[in-house]
Each structure stands twice: as C-alpha cells, then as structure tokens.
PDB file of N, CA and C in Angstrom:
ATOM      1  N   UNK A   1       0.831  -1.186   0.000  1.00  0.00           N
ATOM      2  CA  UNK A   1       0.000   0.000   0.000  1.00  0.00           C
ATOM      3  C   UNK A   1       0.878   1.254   0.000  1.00  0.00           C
ATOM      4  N   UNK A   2       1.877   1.091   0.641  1.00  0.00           N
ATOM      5  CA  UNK A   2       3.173   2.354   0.472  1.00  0.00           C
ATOM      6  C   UNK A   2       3.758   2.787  -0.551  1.00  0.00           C
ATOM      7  N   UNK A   3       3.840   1.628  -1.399  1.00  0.00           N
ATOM      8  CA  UNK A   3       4.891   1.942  -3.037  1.00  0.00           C
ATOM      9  C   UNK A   3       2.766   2.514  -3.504  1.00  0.00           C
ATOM     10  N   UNK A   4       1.646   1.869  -3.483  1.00  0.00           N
ATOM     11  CA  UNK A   4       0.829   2.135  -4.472  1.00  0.00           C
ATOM     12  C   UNK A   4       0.016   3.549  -4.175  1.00  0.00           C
ATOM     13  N   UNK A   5       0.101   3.976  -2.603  1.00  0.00           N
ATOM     14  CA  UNK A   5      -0.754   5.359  -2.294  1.00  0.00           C
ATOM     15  C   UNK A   5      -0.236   6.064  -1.879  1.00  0.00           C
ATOM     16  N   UNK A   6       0.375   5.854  -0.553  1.00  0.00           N
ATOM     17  CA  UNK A   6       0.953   6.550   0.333  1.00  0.00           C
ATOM     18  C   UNK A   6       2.774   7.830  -0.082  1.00  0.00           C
ATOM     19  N   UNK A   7       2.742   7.003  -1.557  1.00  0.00           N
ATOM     20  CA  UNK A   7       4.197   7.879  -1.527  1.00  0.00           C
ATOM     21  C   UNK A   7       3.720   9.317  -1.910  1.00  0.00           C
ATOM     22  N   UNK A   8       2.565   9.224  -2.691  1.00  0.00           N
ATOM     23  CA  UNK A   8       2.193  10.158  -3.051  1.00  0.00           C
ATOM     24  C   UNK A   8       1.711  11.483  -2.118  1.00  0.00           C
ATOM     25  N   UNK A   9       2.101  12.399  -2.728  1.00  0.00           N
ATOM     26  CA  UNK A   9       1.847  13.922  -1.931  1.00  0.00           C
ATOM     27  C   UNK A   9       0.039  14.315  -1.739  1.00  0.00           C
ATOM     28  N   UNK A  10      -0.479  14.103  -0.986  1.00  0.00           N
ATOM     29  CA  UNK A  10      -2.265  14.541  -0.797  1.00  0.00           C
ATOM     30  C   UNK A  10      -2.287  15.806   0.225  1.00  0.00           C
ATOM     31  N   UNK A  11      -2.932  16.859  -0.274  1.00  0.00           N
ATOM     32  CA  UNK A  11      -2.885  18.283   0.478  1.00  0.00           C
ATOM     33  C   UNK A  11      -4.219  17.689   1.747  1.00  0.00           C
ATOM     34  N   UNK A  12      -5.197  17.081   1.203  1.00  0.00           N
ATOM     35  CA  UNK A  12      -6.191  16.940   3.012  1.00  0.00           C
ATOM     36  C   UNK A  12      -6.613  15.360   2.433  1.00  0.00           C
ATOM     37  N   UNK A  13      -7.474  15.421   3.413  1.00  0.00           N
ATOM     38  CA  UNK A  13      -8.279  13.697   3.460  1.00  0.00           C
ATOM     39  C   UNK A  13      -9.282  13.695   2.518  1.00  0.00           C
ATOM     40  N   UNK A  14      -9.736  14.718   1.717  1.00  0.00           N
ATOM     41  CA  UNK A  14     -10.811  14.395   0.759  1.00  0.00           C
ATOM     42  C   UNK A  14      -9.954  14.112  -0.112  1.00  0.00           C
ATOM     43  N   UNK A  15      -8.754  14.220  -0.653  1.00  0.00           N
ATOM     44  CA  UNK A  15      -7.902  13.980  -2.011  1.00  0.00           C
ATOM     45  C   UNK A  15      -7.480  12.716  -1.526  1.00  0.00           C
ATOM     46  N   UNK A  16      -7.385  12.335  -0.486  1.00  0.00           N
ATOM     47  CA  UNK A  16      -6.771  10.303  -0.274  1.00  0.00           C
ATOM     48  C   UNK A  16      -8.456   9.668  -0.293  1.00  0.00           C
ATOM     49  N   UNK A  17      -9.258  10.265   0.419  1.00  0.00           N
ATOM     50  CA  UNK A  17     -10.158   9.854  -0.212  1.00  0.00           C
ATOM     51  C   UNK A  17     -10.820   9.619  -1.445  1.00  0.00           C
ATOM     52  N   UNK A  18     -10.485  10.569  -1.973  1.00  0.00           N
ATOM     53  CA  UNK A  18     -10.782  10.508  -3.964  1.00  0.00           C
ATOM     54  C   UNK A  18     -10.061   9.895  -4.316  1.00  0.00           C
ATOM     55  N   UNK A  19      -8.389   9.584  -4.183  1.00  0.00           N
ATOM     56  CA  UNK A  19      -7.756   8.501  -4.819  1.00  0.00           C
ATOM     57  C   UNK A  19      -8.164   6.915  -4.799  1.00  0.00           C
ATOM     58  N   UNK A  20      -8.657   6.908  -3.512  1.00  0.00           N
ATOM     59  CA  UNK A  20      -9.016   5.179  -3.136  1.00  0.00           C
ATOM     60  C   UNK A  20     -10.538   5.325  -3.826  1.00  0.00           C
ATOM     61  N   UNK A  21     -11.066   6.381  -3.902  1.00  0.00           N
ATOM     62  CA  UNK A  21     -12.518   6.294  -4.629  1.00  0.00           C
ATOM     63  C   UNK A  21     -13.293   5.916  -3.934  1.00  0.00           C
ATOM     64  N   UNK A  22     -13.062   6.078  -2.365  1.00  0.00           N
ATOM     65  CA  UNK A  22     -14.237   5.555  -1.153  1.00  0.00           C
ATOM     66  C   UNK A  22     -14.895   7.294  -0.895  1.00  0.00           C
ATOM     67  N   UNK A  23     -15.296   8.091  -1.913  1.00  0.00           N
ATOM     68  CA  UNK A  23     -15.901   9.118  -1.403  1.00  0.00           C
ATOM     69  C   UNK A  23     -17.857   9.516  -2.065  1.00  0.00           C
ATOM     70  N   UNK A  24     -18.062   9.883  -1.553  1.00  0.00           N
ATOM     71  CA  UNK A  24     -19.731   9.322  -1.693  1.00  0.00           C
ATOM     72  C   UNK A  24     -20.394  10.281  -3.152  1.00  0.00           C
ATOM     73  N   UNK A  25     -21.361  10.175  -3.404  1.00  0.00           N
ATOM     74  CA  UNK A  25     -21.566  10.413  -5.209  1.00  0.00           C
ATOM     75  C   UNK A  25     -23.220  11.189  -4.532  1.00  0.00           C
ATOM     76  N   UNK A  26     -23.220  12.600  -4.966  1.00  0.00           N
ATOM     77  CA  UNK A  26     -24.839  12.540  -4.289  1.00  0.00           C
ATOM     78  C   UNK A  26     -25.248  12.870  -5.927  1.00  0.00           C
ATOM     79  N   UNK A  27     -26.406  13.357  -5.309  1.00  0.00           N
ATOM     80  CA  UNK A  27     -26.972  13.327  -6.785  1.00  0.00           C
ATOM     81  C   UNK A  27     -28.379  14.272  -6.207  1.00  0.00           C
ATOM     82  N   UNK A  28     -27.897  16.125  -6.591  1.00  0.00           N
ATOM     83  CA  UNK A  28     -29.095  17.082  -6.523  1.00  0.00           C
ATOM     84  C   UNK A  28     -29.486  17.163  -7.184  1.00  0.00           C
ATOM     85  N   UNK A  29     -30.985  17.250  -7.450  1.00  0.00           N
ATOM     86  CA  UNK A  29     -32.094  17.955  -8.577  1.00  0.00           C
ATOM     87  C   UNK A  29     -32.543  18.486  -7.689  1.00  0.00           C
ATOM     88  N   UNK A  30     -33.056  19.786  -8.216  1.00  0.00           N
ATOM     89  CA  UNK A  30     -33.945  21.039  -7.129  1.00  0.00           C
ATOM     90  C   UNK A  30     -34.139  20.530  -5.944  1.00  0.00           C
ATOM     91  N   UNK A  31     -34.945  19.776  -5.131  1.00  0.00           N
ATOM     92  CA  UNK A  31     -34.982  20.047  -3.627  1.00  0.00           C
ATOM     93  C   UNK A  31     -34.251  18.327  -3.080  1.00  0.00           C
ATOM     94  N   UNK A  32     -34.494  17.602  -4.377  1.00  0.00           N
ATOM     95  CA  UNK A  32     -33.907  16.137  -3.758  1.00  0.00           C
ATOM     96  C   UNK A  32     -32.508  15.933  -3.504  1.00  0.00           C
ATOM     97  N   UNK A  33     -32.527  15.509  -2.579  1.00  0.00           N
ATOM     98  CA  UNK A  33     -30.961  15.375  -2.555  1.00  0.00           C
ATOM     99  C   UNK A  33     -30.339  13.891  -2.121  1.00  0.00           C
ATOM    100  N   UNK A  34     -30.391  12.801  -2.263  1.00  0.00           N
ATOM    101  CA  UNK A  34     -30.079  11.806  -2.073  1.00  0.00           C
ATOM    102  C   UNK A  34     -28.576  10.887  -2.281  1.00  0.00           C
ATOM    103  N   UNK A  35     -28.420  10.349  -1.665  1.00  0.00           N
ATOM    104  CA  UNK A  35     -26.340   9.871  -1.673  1.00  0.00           C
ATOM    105  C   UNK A  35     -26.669   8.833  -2.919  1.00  0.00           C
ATOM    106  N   UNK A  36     -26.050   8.129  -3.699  1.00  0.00           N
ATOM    107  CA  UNK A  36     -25.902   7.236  -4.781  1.00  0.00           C
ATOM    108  C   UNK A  36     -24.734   6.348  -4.435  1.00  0.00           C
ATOM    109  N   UNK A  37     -24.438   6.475  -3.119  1.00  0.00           N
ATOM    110  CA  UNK A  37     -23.316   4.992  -2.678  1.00  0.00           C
ATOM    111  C   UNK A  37     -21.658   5.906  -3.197  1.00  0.00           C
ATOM    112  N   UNK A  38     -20.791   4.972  -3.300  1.00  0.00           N
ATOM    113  CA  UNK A  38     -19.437   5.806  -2.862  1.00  0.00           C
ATOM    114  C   UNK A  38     -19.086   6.075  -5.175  1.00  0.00           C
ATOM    115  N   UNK A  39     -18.224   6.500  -5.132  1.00  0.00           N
ATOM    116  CA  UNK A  39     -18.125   7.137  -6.564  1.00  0.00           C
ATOM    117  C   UNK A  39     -17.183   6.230  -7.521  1.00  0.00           C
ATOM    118  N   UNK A  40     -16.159   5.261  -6.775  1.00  0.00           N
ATOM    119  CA  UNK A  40     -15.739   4.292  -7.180  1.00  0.00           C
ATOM    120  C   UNK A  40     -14.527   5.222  -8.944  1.00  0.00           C
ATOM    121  N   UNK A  41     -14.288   6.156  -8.634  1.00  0.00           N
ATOM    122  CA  UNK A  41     -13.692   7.085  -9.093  1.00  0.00           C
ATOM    123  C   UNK A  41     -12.495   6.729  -9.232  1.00  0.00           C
ATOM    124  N   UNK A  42     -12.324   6.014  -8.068  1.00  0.00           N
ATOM    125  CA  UNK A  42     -10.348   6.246  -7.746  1.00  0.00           C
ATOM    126  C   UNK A  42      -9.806   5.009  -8.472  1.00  0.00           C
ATOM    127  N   UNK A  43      -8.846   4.386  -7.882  1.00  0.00           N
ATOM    128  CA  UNK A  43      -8.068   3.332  -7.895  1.00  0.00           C
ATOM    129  C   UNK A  43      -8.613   2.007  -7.487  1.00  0.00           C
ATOM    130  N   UNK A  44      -9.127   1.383  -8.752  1.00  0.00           N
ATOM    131  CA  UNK A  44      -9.932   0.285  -7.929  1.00  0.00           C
ATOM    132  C   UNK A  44      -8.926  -0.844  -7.266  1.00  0.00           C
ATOM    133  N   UNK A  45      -7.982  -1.351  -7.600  1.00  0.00           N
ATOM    134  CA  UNK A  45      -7.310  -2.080  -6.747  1.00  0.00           C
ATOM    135  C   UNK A  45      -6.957  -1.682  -5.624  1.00  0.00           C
ATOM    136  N   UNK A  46      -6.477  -0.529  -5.531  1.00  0.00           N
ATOM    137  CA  UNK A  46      -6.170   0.148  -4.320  1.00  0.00           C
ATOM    138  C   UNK A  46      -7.389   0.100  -3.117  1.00  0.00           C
ATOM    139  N   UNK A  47      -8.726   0.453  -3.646  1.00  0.00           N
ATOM    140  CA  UNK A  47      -9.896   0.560  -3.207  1.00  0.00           C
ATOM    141  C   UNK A  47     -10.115  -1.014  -2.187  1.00  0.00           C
ATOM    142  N   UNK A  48      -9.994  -1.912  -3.214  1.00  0.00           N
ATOM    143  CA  UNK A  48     -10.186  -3.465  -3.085  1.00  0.00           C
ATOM    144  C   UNK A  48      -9.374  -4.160  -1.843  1.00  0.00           C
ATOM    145  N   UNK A  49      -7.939  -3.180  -2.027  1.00  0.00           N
ATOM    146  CA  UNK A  49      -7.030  -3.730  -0.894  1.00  0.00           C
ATOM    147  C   UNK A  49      -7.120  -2.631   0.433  1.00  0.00           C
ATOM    148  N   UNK A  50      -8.199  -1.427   0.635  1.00  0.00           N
ATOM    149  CA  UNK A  50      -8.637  -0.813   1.475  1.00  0.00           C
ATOM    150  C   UNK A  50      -9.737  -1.403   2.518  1.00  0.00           C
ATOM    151  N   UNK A  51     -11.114  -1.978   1.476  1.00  0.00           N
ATOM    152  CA  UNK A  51     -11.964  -2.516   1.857  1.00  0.00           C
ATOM    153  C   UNK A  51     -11.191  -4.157   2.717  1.00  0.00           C
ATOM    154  N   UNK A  52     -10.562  -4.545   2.165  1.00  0.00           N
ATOM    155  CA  UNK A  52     -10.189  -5.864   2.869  1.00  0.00           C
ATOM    156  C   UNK A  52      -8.948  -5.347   4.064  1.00  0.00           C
ATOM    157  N   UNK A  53      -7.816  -4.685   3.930  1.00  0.00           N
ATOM    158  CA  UNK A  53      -7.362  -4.082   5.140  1.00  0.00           C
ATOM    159  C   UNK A  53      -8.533  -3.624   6.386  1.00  0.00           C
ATOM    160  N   UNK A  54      -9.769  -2.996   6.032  1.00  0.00           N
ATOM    161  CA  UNK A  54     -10.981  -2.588   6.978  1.00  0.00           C
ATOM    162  C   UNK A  54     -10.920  -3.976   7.729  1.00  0.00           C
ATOM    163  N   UNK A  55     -11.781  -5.231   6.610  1.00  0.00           N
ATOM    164  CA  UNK A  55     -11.808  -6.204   7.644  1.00  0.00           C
ATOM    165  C   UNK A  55     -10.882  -6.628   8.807  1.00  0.00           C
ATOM    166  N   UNK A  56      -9.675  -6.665   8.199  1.00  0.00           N
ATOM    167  CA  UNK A  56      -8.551  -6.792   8.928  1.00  0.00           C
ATOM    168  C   UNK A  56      -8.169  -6.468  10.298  1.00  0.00           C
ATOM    169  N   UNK A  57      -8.293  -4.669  10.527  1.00  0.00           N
ATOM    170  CA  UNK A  57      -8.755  -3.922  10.943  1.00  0.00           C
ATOM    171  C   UNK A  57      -9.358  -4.151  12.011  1.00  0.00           C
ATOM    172  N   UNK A  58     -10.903  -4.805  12.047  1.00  0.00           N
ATOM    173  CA  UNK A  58     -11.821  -5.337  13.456  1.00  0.00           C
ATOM    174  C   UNK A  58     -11.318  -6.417  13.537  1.00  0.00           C
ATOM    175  N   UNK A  59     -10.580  -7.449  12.800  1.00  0.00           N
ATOM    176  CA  UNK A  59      -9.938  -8.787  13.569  1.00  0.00           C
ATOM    177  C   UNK A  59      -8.863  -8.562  14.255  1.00  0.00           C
ATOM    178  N   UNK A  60      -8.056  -7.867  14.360  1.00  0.00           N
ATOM    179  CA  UNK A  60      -6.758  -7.393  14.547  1.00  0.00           C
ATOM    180  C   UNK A  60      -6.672  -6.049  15.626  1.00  0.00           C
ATOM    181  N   UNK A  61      -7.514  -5.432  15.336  1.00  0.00           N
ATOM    182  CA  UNK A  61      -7.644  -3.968  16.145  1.00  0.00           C
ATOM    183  C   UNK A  61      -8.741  -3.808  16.942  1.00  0.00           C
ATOM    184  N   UNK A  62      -8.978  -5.145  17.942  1.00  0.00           N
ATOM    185  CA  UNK A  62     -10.652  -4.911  18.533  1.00  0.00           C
ATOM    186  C   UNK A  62     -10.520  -3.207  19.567  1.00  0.00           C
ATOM    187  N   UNK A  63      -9.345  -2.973  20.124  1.00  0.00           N
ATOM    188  CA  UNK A  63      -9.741  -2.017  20.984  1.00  0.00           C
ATOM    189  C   UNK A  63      -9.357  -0.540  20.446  1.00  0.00           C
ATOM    190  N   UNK A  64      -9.436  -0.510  19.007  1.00  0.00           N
ATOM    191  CA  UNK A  64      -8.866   0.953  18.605  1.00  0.00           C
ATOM    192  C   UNK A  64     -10.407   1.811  18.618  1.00  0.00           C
ATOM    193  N   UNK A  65     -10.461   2.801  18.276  1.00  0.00           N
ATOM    194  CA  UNK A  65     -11.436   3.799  17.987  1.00  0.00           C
ATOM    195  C   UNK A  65     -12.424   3.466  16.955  1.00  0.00           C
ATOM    196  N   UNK A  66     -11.510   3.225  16.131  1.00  0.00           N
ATOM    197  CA  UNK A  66     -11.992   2.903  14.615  1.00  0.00           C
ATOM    198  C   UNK A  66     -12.839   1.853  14.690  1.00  0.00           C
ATOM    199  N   UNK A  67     -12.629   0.623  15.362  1.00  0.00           N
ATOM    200  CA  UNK A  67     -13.376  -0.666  15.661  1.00  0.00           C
ATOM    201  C   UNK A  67     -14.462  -0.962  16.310  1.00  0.00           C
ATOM    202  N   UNK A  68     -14.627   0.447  17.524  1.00  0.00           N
ATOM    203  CA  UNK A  68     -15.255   0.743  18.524  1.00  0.00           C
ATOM    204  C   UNK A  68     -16.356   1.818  17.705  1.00  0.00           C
ATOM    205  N   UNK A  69     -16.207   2.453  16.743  1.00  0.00           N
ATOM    206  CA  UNK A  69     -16.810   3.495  15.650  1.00  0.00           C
ATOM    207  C   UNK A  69     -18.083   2.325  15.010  1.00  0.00           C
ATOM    208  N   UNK A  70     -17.465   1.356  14.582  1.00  0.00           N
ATOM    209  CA  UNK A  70     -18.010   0.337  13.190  1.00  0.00           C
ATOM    210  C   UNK A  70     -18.680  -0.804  14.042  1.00  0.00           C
ATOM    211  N   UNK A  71     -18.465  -1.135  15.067  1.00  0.00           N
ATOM    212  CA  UNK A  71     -19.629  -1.419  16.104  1.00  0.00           C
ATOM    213  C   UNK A  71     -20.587  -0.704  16.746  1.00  0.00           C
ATOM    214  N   UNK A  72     -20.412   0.219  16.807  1.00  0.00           N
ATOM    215  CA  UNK A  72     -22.145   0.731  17.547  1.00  0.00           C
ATOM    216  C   UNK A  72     -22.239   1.339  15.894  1.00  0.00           C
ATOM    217  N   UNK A  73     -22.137   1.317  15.036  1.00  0.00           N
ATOM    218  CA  UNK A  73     -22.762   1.617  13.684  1.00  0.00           C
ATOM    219  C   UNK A  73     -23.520   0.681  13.510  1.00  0.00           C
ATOM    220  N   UNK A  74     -23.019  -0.578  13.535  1.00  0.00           N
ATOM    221  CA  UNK A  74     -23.713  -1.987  12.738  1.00  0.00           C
ATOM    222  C   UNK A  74     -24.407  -2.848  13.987  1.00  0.00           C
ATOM    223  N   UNK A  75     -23.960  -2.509  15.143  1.00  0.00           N
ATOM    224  CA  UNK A  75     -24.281  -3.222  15.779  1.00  0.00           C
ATOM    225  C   UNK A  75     -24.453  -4.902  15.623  1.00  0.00           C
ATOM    226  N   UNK A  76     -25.630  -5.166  15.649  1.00  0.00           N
ATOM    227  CA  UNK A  76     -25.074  -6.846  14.998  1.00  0.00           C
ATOM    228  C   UNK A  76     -25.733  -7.038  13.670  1.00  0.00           C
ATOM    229  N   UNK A  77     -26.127  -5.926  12.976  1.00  0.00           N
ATOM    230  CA  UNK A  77     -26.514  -6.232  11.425  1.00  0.00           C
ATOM    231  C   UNK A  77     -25.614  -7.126  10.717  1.00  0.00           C
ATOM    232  N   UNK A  78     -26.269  -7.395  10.221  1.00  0.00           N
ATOM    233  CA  UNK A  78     -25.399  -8.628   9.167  1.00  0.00           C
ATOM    234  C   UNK A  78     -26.162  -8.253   7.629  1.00  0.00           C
ATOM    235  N   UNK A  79     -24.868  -8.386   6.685  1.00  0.00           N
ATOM    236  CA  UNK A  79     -25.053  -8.101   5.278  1.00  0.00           C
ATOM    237  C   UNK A  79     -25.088  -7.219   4.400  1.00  0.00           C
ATOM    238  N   UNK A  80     -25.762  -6.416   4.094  1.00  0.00           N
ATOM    239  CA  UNK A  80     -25.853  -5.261   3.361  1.00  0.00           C
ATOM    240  C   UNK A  80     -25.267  -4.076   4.525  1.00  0.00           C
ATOM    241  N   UNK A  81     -25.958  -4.059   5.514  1.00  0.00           N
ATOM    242  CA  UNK A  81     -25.788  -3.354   6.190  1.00  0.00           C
ATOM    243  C   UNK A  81     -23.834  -3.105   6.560  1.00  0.00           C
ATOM    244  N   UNK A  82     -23.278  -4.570   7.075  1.00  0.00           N
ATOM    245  CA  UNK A  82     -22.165  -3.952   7.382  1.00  0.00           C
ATOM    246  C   UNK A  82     -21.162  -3.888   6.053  1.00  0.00           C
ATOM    247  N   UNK A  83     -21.944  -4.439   4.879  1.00  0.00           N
ATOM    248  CA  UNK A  83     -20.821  -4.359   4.137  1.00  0.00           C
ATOM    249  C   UNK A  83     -21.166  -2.172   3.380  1.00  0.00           C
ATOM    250  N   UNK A  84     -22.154  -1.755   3.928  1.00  0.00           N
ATOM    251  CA  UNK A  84     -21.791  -0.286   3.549  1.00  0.00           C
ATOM    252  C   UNK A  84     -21.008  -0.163   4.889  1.00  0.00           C
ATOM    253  N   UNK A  85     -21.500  -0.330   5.803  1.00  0.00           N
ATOM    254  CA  UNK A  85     -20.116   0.489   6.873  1.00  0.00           C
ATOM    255  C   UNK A  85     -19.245   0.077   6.839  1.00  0.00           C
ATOM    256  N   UNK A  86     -18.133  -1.453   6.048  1.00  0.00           N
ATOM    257  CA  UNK A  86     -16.991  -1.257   5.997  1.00  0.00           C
ATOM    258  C   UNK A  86     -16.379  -0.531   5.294  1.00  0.00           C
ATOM    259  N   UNK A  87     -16.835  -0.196   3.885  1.00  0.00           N
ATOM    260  CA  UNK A  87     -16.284   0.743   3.011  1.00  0.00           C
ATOM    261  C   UNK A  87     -16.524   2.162   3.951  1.00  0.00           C
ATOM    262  N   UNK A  88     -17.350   2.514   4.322  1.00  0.00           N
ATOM    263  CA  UNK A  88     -17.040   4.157   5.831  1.00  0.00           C
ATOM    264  C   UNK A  88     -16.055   3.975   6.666  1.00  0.00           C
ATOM    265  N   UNK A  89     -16.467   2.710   6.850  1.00  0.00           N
ATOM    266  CA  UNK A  89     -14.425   2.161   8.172  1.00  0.00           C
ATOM    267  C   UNK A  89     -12.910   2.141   7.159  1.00  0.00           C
ATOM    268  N   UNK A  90     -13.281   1.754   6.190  1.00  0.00           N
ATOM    269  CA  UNK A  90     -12.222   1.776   5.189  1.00  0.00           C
ATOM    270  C   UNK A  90     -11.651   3.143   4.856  1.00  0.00           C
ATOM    271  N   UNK A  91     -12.593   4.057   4.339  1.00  0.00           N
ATOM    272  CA  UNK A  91     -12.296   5.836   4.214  1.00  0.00           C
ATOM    273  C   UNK A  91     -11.808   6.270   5.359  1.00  0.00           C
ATOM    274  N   UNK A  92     -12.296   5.848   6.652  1.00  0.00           N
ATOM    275  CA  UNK A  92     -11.634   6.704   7.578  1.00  0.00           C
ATOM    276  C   UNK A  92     -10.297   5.336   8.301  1.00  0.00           C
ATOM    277  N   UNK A  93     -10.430   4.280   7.693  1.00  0.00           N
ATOM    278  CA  UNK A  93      -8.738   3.836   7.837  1.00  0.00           C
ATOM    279  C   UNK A  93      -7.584   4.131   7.288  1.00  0.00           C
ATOM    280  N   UNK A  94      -8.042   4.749   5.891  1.00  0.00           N
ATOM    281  CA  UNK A  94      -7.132   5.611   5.036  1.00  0.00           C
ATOM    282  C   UNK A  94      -6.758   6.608   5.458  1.00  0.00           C
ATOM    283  N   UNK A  95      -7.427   7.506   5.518  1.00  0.00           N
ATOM    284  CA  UNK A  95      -7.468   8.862   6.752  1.00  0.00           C
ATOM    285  C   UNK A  95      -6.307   8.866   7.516  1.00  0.00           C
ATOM    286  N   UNK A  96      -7.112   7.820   8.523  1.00  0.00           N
ATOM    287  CA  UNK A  96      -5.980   7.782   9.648  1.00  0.00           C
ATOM    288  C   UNK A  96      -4.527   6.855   8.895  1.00  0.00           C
ATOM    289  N   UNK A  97      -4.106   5.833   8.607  1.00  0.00           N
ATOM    290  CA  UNK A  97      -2.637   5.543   7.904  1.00  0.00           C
ATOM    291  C   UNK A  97      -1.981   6.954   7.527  1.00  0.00           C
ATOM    292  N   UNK A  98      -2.451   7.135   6.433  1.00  0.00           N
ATOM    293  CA  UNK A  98      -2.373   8.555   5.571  1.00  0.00           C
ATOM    294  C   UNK A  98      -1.537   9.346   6.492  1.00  0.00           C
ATOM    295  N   UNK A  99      -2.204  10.011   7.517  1.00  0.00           N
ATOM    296  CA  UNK A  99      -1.993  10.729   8.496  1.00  0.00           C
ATOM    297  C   UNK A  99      -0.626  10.598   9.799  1.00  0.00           C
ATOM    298  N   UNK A 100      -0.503   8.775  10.240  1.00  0.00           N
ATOM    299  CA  UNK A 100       0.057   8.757  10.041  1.00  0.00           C
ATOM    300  C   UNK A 100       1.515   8.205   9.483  1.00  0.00           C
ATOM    301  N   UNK A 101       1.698   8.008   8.051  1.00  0.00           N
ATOM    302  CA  UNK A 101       2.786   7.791   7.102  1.00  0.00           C
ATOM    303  C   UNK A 101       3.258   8.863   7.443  1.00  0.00           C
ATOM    304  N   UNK A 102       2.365  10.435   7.187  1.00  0.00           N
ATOM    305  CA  UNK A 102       2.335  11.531   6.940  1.00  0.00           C
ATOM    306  C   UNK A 102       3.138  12.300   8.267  1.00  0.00           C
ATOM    307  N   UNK A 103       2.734  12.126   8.940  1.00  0.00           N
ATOM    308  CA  UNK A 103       2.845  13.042  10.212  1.00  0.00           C
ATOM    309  C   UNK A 103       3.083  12.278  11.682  1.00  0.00           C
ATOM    310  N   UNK A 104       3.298  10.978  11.314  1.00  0.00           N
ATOM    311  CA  UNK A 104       3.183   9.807  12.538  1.00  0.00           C
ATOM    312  C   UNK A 104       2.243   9.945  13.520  1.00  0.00           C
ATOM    313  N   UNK A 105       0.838  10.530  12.944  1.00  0.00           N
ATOM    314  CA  UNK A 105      -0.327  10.195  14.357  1.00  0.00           C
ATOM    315  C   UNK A 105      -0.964   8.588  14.237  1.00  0.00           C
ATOM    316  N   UNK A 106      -0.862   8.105  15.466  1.00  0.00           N
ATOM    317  CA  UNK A 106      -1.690   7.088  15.767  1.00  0.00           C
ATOM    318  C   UNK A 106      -2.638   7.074  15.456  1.00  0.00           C
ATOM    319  N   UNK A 107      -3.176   5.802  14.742  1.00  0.00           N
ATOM    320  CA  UNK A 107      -5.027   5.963  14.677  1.00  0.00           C
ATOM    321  C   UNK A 107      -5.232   5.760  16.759  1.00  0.00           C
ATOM    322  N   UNK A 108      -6.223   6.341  17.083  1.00  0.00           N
ATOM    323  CA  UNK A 108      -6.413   6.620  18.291  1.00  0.00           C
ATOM    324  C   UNK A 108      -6.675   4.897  18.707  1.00  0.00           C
ATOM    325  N   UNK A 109      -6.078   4.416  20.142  1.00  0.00           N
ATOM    326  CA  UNK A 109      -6.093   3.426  20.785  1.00  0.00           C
ATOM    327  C   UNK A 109      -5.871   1.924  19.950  1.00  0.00           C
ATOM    328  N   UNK A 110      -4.445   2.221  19.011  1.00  0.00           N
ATOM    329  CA  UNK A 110      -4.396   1.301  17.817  1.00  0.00           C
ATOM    330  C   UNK A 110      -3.279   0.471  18.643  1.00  0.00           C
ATOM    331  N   UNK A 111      -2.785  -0.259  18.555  1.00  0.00           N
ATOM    332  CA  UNK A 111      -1.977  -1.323  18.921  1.00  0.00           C
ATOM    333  C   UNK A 111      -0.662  -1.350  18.558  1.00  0.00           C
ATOM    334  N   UNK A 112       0.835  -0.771  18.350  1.00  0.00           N
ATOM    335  CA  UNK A 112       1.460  -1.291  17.423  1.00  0.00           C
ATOM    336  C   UNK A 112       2.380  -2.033  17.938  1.00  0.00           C
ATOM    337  N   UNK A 113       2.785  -3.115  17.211  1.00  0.00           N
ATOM    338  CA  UNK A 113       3.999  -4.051  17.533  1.00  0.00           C
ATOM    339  C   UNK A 113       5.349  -3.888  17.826  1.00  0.00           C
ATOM    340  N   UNK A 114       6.262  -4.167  18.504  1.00  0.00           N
ATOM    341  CA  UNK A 114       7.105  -3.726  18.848  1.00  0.00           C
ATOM    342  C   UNK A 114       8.131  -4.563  17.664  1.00  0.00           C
ATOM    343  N   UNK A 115       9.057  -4.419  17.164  1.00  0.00           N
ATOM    344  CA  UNK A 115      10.040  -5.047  15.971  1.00  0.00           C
ATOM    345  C   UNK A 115      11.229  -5.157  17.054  1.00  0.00           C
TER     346      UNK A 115
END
C-alpha cells in the first residue's frame, strides 16, 4: 500500500479519499438530494485492498477507535448493512494511515507491535 498510495503527496483527506474512490456520489435535482453509494472514481485495486485491510482492521484492532466506531454503527446487522459500513471504516482507515505515514499520528487506541 506504500509503493501504491501513500508515496504520493495529498494536500487533506478528501484527495486520499478521492484517490481510493471511497468518497460518496450525491446526486441534486432542485430540492432532492439523495447519496448514490461511494463514486468508485479512484483506484480500484487500491480501493479493493482498502476494503479488505478494513476487515482486517476489526480482527486485529478490537480495541482501537476505529473498531469501537463500526460497532455501535452496525451493531449486529449482518449483510448489506455492514458491508456499507466497511467501506465508511475503510475511508476513515485511510485517513488515519495517511496521516500517520504523513505526520506519525496514531489511529487513536491502535496497537502497534514492537520489531
């Protein structure tokens, strides 16, 4: 994920978001305003290996923020339901990496291994 996103220069989180293409598509006519699901814009492999890092993510990271976020979202839905909130856990796992590759912030209460 380092050689394919991260080397790259992104000024905020909506531009790493537009690259992975996890950013949402609305769709106004005069007063309607309704979301149309994410825009699928970006990098679809990249995207593909975001969404499956997410899973990763709650097997691996039960006590971070992020994990603790995507449970009281889904609570115990199953199916449609959590597979839109992993792609939302996925955008804001990018976020946070991104951030820090970028600047070395922790995703909040993340775990890391000692080498």
């Amino acid at each position: 994920m380092i050689r394919e996103a991260f080397y790259r220069h992104f000024d905020n989180r909506r531009e790493v978001a537009s690259y992975f293409g996890l950013t949402p598509s609305p769709f106004n006519s005069g007063t309607m305003r309704v979301d149309q699901g994410i825009s699928k814009a970006g990098n679809p492999r990249i995207r593909t290996l975001a969404i499956e890092l997410s899973w990763l993510w709650l097997r691996h990271q039960p006590e971070s923020a992020l994990t603790s976020w995507f449970l009281q979202k889904v609570g115990n839905a199953t199916g449609r339901i959590r597979r839109i909130a992993i792609v939302a856990l996925a955008r804001k796992l990018m976020i946070a990496l991104w951030r820090y590759v970028t600047i070395g912030l922790i995703p909040e209460a993340a775990v890391l291994r000692q080498a």
